[in-house]
PDB file of N, CA and C in Angstrom:
ATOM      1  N   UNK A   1      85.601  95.347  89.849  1.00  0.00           N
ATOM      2  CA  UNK A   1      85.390  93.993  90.321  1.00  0.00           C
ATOM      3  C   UNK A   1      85.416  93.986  91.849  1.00  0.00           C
ATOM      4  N   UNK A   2      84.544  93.494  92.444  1.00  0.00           N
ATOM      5  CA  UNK A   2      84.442  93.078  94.223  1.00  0.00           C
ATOM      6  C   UNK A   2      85.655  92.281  94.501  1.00  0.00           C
ATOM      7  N   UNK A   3      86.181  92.605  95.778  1.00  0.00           N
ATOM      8  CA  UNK A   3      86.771  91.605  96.276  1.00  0.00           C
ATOM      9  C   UNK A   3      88.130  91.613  96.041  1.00  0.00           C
ATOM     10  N   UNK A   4      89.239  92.415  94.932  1.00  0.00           N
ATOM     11  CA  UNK A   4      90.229  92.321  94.320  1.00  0.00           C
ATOM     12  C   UNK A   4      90.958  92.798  95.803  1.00  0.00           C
ATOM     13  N   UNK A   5      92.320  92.671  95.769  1.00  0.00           N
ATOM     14  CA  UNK A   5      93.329  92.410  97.058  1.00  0.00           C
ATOM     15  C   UNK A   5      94.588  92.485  96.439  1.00  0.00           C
ATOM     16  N   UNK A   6      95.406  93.073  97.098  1.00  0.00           N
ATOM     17  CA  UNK A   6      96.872  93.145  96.729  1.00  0.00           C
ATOM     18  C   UNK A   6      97.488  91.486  96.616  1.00  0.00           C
ATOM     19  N   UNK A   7      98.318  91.251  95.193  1.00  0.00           N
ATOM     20  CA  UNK A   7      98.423  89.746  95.250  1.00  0.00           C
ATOM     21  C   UNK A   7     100.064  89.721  94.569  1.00  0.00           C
ATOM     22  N   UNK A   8     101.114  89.145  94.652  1.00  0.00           N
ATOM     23  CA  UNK A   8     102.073  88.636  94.325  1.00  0.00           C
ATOM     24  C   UNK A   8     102.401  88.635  92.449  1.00  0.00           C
ATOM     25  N   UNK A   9     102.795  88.786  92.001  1.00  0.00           N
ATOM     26  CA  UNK A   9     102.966  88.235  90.405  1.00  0.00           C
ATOM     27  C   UNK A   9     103.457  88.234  90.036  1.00  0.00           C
ATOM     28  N   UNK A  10     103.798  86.530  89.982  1.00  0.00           N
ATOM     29  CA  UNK A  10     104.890  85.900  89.868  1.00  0.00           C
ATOM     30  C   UNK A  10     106.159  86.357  88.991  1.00  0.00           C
ATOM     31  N   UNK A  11     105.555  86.290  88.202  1.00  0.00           N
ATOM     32  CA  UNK A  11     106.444  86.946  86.655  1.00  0.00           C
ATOM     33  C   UNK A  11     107.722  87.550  86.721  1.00  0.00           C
ATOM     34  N   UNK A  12     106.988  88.903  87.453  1.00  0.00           N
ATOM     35  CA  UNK A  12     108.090  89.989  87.791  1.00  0.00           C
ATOM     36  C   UNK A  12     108.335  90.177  89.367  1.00  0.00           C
ATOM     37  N   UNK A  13     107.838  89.585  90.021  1.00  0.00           N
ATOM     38  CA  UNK A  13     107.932  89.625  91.329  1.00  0.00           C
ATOM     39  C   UNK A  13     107.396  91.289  92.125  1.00  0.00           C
ATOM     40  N   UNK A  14     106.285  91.469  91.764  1.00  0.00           N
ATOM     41  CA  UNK A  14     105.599  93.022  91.808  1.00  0.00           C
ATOM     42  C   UNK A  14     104.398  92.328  92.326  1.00  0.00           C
ATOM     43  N   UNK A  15     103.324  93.574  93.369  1.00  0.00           N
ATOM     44  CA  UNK A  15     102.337  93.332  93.701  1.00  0.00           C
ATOM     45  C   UNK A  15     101.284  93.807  92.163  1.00  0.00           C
ATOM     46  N   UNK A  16     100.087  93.113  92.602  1.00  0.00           N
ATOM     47  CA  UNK A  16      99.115  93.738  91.462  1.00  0.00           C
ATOM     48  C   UNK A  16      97.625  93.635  92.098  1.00  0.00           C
ATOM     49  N   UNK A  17      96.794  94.134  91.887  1.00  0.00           N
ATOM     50  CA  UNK A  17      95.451  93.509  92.177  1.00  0.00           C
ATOM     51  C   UNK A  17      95.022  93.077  91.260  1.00  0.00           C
ATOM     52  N   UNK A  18      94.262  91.735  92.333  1.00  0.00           N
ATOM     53  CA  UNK A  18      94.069  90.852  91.616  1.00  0.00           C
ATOM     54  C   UNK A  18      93.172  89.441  92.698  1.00  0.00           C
ATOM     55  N   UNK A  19      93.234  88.271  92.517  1.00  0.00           N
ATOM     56  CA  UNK A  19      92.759  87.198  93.287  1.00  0.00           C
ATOM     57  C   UNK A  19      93.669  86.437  93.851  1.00  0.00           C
ATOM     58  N   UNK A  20      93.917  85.596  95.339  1.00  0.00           N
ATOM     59  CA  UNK A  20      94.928  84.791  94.952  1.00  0.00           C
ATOM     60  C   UNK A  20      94.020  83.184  94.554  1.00  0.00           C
ATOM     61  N   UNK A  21      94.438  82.177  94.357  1.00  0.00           N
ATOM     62  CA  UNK A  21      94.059  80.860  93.524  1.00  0.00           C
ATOM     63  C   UNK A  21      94.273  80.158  94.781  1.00  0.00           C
ATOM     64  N   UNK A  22      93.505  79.249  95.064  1.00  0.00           N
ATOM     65  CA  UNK A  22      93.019  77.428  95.580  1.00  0.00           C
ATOM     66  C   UNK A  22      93.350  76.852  94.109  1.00  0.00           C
ATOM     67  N   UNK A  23      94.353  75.853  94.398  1.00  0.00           N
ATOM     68  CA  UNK A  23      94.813  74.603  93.587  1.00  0.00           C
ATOM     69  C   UNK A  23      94.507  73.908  94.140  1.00  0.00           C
ATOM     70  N   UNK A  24      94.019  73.037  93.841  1.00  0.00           N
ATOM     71  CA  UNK A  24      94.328  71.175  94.501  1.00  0.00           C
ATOM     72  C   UNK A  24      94.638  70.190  93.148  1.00  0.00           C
ATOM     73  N   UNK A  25      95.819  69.576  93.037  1.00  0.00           N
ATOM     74  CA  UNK A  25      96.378  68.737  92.346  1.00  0.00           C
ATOM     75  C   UNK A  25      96.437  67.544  93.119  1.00  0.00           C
ATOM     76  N   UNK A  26      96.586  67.007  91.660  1.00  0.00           N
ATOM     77  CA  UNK A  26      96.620  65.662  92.171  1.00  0.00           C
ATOM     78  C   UNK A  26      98.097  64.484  91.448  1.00  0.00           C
ATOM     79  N   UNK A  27      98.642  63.611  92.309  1.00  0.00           N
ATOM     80  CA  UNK A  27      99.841  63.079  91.604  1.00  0.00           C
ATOM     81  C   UNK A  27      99.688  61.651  91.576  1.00  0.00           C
ATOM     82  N   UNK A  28     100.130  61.244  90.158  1.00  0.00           N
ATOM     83  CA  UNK A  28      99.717  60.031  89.871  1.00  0.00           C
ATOM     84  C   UNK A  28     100.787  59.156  88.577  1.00  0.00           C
ATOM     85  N   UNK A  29     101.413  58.173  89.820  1.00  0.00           N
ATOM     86  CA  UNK A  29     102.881  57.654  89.354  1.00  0.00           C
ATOM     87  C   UNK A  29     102.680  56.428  88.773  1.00  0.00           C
ATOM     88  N   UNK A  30     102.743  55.858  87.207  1.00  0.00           N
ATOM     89  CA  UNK A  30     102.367  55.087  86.046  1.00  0.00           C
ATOM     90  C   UNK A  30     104.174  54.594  85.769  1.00  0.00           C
ATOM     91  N   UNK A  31     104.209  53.515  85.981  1.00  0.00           N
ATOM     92  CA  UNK A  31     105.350  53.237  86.229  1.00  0.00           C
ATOM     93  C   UNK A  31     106.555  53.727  86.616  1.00  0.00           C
ATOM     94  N   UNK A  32     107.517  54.655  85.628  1.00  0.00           N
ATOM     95  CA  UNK A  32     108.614  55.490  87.128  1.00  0.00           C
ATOM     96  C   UNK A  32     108.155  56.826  86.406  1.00  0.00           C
ATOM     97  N   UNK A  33     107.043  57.345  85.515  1.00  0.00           N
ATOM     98  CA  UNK A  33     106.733  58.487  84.981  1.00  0.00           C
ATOM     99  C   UNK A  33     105.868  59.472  86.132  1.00  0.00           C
ATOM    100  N   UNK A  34     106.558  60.031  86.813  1.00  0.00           N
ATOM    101  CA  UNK A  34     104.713  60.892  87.747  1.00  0.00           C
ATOM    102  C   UNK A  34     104.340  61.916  86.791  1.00  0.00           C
ATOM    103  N   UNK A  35     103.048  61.896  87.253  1.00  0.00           N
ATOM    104  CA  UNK A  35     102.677  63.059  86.557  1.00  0.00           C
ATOM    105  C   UNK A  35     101.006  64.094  87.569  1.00  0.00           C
ATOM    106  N   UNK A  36     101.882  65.080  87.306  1.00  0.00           N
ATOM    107  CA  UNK A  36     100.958  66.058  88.184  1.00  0.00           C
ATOM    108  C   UNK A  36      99.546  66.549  87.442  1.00  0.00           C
ATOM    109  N   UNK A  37      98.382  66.451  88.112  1.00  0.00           N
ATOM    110  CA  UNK A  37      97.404  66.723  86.914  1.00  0.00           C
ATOM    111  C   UNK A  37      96.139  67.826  87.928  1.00  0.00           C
ATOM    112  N   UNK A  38      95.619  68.678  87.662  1.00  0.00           N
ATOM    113  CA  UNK A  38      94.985  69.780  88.166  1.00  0.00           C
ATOM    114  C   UNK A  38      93.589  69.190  88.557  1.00  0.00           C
ATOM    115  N   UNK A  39      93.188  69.125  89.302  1.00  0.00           N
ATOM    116  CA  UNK A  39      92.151  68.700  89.907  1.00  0.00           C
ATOM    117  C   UNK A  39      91.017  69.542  90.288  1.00  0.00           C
ATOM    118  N   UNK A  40      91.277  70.954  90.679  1.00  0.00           N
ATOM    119  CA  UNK A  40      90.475  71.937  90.657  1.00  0.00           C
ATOM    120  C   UNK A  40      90.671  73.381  90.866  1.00  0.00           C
ATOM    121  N   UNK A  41      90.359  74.540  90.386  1.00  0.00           N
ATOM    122  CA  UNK A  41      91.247  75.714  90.651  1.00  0.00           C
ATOM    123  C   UNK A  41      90.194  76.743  90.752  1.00  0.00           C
ATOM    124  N   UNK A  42      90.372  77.300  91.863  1.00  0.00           N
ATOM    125  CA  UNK A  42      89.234  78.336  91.874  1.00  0.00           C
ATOM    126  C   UNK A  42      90.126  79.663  92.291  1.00  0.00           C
ATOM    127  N   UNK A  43      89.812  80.682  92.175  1.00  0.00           N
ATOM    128  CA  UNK A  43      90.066  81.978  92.934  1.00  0.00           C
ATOM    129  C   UNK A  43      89.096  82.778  94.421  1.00  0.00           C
ATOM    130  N   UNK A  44      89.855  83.552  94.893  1.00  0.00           N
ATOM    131  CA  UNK A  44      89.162  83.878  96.351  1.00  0.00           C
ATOM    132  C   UNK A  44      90.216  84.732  96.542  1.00  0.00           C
ATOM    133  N   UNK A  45      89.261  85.420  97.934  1.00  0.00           N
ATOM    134  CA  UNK A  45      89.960  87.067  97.809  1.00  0.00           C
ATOM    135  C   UNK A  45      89.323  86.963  99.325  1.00  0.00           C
ATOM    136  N   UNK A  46      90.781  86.957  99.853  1.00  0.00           N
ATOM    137  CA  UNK A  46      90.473  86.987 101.842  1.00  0.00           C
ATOM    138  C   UNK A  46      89.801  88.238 102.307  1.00  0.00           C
ATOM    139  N   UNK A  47      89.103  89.171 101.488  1.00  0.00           N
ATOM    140  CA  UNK A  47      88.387  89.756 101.852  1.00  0.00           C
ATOM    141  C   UNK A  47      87.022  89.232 102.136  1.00  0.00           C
ATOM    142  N   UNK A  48      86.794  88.335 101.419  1.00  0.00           N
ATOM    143  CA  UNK A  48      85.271  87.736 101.539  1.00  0.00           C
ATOM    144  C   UNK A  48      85.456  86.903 103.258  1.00  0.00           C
ATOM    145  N   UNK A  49      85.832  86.629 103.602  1.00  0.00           N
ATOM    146  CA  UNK A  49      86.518  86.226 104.887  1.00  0.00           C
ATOM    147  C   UNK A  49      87.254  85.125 105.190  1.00  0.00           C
ATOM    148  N   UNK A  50      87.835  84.080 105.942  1.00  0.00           N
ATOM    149  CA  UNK A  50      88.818  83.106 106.398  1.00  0.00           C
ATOM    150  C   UNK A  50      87.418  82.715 105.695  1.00  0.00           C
ATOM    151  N   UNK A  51      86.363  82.141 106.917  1.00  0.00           N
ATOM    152  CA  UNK A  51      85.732  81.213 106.944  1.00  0.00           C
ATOM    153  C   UNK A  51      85.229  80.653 105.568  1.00  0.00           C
ATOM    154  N   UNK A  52      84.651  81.981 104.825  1.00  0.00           N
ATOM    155  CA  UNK A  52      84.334  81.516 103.152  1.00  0.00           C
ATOM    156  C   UNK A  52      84.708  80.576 102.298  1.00  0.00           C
ATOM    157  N   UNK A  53      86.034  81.330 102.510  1.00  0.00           N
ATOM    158  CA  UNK A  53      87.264  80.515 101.569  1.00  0.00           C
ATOM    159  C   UNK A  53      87.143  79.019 102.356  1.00  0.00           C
ATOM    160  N   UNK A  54      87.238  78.817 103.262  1.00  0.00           N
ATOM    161  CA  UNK A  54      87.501  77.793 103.759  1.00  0.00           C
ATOM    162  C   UNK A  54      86.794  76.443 103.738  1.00  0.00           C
ATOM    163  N   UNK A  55      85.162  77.227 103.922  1.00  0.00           N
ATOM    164  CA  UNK A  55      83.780  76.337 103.245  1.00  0.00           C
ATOM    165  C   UNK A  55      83.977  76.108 102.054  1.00  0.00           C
ATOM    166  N   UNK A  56      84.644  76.916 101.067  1.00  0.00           N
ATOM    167  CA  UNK A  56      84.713  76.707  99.602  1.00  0.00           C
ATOM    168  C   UNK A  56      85.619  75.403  99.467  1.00  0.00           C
ATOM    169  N   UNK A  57      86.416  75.879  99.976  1.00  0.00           N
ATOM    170  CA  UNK A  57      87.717  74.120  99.771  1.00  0.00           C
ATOM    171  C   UNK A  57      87.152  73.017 100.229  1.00  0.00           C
ATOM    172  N   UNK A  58      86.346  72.722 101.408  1.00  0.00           N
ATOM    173  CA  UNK A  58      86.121  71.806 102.328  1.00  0.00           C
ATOM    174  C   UNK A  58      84.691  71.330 101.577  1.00  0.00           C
ATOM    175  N   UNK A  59      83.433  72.061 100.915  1.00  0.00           N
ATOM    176  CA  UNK A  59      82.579  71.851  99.727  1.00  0.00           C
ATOM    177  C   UNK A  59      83.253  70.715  98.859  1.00  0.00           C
ATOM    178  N   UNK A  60      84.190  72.057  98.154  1.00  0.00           N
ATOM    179  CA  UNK A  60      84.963  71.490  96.660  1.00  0.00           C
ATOM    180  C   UNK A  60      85.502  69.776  97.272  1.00  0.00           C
ATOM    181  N   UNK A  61      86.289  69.514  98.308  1.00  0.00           N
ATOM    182  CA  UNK A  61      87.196  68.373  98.470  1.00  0.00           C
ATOM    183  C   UNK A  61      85.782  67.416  98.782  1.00  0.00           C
ATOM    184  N   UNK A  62      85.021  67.806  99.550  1.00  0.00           N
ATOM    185  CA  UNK A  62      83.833  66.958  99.467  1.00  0.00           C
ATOM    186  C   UNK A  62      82.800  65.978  98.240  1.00  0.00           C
ATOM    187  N   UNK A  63      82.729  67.305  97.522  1.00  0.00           N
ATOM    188  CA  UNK A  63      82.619  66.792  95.913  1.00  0.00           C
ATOM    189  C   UNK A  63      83.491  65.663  95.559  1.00  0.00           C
ATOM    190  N   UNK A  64      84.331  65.860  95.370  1.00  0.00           N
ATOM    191  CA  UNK A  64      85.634  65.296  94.832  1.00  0.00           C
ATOM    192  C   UNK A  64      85.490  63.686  95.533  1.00  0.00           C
ATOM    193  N   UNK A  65      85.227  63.809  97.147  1.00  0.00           N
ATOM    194  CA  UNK A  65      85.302  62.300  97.420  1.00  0.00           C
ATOM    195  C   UNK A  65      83.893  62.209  97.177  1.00  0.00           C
ATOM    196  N   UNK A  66      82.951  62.361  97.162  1.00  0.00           N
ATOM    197  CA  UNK A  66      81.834  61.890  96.773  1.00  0.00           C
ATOM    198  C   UNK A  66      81.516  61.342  95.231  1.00  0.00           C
ATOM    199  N   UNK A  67      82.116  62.070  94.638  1.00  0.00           N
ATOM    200  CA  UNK A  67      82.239  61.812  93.394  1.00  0.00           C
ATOM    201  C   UNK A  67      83.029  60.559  93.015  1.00  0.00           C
TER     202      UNK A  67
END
């Protein structure tokens, strides 16, 4: 696979290759219940470069308000 990078995991607290993840959640409080709900999740690998990743989020959040 392209792109794989030394990454954290979680689990056991050991490196692995692998991707790290873009979350964006979203929180949304319905009387005193919040509740956290996933909004979009992609993977990326800072090898592809800063800037990539960065167009990718700033795309994705664009969508999102356009939508």
């Amino acid at each position: 696979m392209k792109w794989l990078i030394r990454v954290r995991y979680g689990n056991d607290d050991r490196y692995k290759h692998g991707y790290d993840a873009i979350d964006i959640i979203g929180l949304n409080q319905i009387y005193s219940q919040p509740s956290i709900f996933l909004i979009h999740s992609d993977t990326h690998s800072e090898k592809k470069g800063l800037n990539t990743v960065t167009n990718k989020i700033f795309d994705r959040i664009l969508d999102i308000i356009i939508f």
